[in-house]
C-alpha atoms as a PDB file:
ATOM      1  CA  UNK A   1      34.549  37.143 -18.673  1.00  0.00           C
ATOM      2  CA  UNK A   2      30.785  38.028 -19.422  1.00  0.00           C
ATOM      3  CA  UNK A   3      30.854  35.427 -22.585  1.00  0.00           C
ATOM      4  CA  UNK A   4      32.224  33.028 -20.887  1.00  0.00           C
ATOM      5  CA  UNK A   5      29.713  32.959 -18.011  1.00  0.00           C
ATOM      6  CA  UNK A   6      27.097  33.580 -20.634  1.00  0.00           C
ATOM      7  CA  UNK A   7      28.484  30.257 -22.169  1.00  0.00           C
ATOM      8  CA  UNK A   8      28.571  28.323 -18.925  1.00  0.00           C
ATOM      9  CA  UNK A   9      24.897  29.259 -18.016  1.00  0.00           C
ATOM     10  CA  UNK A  10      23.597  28.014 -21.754  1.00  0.00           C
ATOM     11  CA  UNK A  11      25.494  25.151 -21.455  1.00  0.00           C
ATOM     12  CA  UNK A  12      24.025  24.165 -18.130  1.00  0.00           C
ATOM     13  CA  UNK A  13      20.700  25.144 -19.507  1.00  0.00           C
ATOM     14  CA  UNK A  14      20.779  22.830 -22.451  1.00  0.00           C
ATOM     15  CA  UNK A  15      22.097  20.275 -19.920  1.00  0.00           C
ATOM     16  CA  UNK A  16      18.907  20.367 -17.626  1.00  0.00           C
ATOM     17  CA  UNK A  17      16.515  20.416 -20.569  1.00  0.00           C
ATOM     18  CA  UNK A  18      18.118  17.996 -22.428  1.00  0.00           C
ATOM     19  CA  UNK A  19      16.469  14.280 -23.119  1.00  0.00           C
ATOM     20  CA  UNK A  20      19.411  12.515 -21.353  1.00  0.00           C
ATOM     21  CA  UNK A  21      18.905  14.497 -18.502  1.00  0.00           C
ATOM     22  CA  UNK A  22      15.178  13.913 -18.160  1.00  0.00           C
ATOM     23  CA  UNK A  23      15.486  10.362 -19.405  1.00  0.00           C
ATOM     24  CA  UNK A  24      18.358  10.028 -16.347  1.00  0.00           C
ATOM     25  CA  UNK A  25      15.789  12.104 -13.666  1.00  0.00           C
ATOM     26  CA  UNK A  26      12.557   9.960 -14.487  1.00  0.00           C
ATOM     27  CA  UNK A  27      14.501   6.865 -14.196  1.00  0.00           C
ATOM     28  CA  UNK A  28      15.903   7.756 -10.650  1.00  0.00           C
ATOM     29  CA  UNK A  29      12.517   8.430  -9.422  1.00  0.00           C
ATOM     30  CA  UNK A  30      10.844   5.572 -10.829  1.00  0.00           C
ATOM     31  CA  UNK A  31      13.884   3.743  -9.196  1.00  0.00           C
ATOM     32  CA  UNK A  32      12.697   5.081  -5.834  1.00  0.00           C
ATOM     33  CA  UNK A  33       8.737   4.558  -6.273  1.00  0.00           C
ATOM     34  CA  UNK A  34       9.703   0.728  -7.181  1.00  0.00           C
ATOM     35  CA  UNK A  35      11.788   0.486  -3.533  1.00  0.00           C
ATOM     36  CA  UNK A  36       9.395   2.974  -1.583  1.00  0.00           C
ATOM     37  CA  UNK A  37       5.676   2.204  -2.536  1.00  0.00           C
ATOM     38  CA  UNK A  38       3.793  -0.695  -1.681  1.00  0.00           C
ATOM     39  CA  UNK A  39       2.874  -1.614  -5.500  1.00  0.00           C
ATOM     40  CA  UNK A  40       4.488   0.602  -8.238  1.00  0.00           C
ATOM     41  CA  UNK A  41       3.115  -0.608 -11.710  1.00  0.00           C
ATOM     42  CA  UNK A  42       5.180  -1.276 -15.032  1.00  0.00           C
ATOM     43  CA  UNK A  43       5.389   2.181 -17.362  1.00  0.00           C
ATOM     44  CA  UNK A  44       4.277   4.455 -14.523  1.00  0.00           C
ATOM     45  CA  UNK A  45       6.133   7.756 -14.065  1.00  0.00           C
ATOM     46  CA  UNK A  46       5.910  10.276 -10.898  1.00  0.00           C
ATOM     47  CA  UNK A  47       6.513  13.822 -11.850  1.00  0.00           C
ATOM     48  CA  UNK A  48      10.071  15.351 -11.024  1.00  0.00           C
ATOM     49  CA  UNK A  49       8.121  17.720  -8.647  1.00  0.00           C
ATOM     50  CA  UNK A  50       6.248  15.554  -6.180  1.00  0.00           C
ATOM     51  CA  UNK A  51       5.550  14.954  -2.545  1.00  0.00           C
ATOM     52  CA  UNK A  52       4.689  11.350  -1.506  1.00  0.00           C
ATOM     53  CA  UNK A  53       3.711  10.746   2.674  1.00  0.00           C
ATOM     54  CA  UNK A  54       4.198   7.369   3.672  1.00  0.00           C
ATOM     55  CA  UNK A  55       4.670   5.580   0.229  1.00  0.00           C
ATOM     56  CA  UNK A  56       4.679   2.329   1.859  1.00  0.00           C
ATOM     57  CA  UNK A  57       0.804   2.499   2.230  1.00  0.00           C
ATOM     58  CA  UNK A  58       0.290   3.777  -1.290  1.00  0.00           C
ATOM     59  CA  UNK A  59      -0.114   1.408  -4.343  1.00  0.00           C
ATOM     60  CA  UNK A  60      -0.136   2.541  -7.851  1.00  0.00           C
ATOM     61  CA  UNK A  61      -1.037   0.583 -11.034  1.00  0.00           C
ATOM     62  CA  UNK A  62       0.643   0.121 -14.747  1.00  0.00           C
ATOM     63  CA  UNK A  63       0.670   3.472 -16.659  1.00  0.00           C
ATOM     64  CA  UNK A  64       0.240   5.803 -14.181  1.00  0.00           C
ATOM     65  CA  UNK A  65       1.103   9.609 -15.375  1.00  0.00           C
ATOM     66  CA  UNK A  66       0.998  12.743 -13.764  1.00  0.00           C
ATOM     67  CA  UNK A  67       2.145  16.405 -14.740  1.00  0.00           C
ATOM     68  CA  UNK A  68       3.937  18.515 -11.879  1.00  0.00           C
ATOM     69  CA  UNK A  69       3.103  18.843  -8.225  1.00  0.00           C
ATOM     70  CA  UNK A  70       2.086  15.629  -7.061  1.00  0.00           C
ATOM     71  CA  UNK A  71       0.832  14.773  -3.673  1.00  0.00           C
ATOM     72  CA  UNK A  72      -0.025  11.556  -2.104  1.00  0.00           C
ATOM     73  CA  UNK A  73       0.197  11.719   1.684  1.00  0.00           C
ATOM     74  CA  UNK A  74      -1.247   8.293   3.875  1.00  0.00           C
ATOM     75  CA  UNK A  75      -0.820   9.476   7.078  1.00  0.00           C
ATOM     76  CA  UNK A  76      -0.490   6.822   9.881  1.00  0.00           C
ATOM     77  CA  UNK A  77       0.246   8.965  12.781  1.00  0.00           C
ATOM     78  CA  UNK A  78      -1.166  12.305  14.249  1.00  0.00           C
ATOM     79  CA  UNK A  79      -1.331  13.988  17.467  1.00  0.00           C
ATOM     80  CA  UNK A  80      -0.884  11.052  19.269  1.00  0.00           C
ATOM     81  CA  UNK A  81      -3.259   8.797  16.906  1.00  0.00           C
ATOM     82  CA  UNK A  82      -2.341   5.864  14.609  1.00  0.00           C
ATOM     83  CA  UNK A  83      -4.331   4.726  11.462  1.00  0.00           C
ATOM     84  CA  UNK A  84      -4.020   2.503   8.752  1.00  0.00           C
ATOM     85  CA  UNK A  85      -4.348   4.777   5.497  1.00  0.00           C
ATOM     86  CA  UNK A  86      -4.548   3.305   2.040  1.00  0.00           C
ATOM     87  CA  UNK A  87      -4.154   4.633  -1.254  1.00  0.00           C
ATOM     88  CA  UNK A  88      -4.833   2.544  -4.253  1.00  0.00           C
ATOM     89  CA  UNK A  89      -4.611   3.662  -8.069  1.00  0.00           C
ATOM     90  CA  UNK A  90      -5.804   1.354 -10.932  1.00  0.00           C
ATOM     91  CA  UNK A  91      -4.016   1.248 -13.706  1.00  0.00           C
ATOM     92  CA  UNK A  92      -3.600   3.489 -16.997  1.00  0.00           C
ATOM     93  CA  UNK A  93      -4.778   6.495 -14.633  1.00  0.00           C
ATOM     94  CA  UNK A  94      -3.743  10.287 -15.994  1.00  0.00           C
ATOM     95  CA  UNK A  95      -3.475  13.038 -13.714  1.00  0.00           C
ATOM     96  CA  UNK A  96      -2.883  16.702 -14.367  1.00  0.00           C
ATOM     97  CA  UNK A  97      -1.108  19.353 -12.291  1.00  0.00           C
ATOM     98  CA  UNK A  98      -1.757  19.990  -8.906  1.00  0.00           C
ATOM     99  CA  UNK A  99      -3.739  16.843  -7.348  1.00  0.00           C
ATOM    100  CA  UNK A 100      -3.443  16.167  -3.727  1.00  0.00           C
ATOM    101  CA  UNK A 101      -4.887  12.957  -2.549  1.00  0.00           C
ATOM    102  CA  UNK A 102      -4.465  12.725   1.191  1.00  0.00           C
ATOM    103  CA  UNK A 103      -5.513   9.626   3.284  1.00  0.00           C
ATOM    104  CA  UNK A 104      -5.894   8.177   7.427  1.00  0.00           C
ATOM    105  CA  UNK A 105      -8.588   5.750   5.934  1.00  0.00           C
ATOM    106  CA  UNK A 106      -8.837   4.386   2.541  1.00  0.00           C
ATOM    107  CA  UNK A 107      -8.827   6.036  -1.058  1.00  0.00           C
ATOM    108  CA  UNK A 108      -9.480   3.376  -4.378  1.00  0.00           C
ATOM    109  CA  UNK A 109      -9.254   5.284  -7.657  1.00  0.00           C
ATOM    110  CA  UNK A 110     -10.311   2.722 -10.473  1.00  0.00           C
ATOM    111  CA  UNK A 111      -9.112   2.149 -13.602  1.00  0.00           C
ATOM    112  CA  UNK A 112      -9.083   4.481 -16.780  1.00  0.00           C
ATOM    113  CA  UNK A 113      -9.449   7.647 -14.465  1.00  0.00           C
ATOM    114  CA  UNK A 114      -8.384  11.103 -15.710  1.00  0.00           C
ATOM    115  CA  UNK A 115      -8.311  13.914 -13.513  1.00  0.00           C
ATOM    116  CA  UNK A 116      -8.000  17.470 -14.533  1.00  0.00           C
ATOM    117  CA  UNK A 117      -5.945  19.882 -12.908  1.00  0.00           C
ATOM    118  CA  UNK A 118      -5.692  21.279  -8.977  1.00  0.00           C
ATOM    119  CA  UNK A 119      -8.163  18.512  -7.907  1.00  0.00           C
ATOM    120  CA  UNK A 120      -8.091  17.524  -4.074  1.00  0.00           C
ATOM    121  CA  UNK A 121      -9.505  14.461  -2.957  1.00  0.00           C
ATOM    122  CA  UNK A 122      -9.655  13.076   0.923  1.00  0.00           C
ATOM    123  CA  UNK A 123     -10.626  10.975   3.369  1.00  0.00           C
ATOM    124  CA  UNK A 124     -10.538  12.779   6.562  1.00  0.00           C
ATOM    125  CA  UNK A 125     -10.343  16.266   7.968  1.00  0.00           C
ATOM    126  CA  UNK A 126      -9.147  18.228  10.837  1.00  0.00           C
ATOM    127  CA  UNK A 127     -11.790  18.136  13.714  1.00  0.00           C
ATOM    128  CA  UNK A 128     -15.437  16.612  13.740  1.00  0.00           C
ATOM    129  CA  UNK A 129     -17.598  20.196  13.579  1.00  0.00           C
ATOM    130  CA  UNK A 130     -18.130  19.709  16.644  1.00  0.00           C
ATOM    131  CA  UNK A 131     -18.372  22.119  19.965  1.00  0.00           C
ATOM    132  CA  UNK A 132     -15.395  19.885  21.643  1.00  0.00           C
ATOM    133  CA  UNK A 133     -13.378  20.560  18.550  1.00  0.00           C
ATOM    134  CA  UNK A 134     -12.865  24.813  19.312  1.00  0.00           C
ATOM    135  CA  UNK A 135     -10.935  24.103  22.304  1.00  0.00           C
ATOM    136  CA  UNK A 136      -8.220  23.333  19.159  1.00  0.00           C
ATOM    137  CA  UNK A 137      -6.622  25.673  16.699  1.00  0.00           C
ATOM    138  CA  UNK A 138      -8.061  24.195  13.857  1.00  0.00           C
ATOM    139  CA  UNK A 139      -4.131  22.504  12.771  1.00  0.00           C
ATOM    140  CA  UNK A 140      -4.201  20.957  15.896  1.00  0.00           C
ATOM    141  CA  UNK A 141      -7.534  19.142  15.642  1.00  0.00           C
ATOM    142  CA  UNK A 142      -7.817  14.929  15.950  1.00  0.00           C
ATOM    143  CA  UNK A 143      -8.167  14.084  12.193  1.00  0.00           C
ATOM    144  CA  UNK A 144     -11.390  12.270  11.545  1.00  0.00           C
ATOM    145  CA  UNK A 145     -12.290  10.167   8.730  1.00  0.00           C
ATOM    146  CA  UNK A 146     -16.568   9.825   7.644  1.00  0.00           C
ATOM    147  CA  UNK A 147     -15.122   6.876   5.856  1.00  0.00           C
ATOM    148  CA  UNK A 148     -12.987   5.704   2.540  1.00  0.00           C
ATOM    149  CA  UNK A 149     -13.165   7.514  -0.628  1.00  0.00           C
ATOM    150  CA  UNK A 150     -14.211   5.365  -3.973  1.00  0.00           C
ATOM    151  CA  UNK A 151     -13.763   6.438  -7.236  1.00  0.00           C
ATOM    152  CA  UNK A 152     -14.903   3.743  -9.607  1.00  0.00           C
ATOM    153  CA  UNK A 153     -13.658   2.541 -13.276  1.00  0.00           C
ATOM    154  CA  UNK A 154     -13.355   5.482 -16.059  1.00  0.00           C
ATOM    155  CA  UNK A 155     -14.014   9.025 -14.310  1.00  0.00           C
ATOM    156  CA  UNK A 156     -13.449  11.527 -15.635  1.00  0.00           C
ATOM    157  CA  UNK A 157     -13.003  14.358 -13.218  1.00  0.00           C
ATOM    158  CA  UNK A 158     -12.854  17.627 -13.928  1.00  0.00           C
ATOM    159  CA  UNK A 159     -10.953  20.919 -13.242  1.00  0.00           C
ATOM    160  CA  UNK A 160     -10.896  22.104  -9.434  1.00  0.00           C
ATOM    161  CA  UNK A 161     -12.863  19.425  -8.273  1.00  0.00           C
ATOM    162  CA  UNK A 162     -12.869  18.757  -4.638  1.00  0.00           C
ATOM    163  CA  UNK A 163     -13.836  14.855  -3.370  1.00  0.00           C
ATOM    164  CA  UNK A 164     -14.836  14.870   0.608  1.00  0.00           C
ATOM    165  CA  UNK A 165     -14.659  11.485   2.643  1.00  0.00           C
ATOM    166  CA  UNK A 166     -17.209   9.073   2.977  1.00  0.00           C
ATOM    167  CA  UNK A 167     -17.746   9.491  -1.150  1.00  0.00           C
ATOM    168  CA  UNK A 168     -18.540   6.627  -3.571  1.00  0.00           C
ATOM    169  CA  UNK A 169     -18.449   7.616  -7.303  1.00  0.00           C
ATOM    170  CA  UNK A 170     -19.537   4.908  -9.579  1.00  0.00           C
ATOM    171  CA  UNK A 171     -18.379   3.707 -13.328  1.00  0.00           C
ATOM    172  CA  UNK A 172     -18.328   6.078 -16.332  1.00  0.00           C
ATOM    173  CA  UNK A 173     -19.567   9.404 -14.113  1.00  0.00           C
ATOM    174  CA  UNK A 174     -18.576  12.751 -15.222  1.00  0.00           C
ATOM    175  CA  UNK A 175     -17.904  15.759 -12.818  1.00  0.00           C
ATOM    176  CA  UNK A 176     -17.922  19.239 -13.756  1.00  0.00           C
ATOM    177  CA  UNK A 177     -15.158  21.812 -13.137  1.00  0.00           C
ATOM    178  CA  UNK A 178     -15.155  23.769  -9.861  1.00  0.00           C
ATOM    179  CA  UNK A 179     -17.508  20.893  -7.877  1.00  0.00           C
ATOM    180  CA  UNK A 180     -17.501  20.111  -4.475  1.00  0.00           C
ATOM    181  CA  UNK A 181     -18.928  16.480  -4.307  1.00  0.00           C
ATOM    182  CA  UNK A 182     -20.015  15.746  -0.535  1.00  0.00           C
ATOM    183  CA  UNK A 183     -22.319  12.937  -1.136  1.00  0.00           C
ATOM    184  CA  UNK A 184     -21.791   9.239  -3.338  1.00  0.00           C
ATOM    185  CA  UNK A 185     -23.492   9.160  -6.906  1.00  0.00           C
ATOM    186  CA  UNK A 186     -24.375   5.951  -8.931  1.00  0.00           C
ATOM    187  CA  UNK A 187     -22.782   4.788 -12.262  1.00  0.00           C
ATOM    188  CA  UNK A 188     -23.136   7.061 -15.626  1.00  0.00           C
ATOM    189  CA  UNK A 189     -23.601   9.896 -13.663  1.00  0.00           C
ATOM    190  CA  UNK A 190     -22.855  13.486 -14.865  1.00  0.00           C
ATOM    191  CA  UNK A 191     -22.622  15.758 -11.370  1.00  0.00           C
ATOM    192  CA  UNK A 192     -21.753  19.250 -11.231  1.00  0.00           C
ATOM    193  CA  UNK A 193     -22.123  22.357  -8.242  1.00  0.00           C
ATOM    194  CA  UNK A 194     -21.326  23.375  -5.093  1.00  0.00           C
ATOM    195  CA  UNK A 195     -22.449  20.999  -3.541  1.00  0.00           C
ATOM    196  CA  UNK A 196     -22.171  18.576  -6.367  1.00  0.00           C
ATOM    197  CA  UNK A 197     -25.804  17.653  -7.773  1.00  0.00           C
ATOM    198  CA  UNK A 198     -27.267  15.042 -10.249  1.00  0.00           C
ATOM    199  CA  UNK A 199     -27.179  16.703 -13.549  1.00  0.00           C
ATOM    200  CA  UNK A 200     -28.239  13.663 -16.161  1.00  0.00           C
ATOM    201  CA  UNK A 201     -27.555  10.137 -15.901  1.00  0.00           C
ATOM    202  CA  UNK A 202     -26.297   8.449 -19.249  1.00  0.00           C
ATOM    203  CA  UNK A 203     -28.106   5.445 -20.846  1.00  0.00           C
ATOM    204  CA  UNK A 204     -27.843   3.266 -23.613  1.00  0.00           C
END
């Protein structure tokens, strides 16, 4: 009885990791993302462990990748509010594990971007910092957006990196592990630091 439930658990094991049966899992997704999002490019893949908000609001480009634990939320309703979030990815973008890019306002991600891993990127937070805002539990709190997030053409952004609202990061910049960027930084930058600072720009 032992071998044969020894058998039945390596079968099932070769089963899941099998190329049929990832081949047969990415296509169902990418099934769904074609149906569900707004624009869902040509050789893009989601990740089997994901969570897309609102996918209707969300458009992604051709060649889109991304390793495990996805999250794209556009939130259009909150505590009585309504917005009209936007998430747009350019194409041949690569993500790695662990990004969560969450929008009420607007997020553009350009082309050629590659993100490292656990990066978090928004437009909006809970509360203003305001004295009005404590008579909330912090959960509870109006989200409130500074403004849209831009991430111009070939970033390349690196590991832990966290991207507040109201942020414009222009062509060909490079950000350091670990930064908090809280501020917009011209083309060819190289940032890095809590918060993120100038660090060099790059020239010809």
């Amino acid at each position: 009885m032992n071998f044969f439930k020894k058998y039945i658990v390596n079968f099932l094991f070769d089963v899941l990791n099998s190329n049929a049966y990832k081949t047969h899992t990415q296509n169902k997704i990418n099934e769904w993302a074609r149906k569900s999002f707004k624009n869902f490019g040509t050789n893009s893949n989601l990740p089997e462990e994901h969570c897309i908000e609102n996918p209707k609001y969300i458009s992604i480009g051709k060649n889109f990748s991304s390793l495990f634990h996805l999250r794209l939320e556009a939130w259009d309703h909150f505590q009585g509010e309504s917005f009209t979030p936007e998430i747009i990815i350019g194409d041949d973008v690569i993500c790695n594990s662990d990004i969560h890019i969450g929008a009420i306002n607007k997020i553009i991600i350009g082309n050629n971007v590659l993100m490292a891993s656990r990066i978090y990127i928004s437009d909006h937070s809970h509360g203003n910092v305001s004295i009005e805002d404590l008579e909330h539990v912090p959960a509870m709190r109006p989200l409130y957006s500074k403004g849209p997030v831009i991430i111009e053409d070939n970033v390349w952004i690196g590991e832990g990196v966290c991207i507040l609202p109201g942020v414009t990061i222009g062509e060909n910049c490079i950000i350091g592990a670990n930064s908090v960027v809280n501020k917009s930084f011209p083309k060819n930058s190289v940032i890095a630091g809590i918060p993120a600072r100038l660090i060099k720009t790059l020239e010809n």
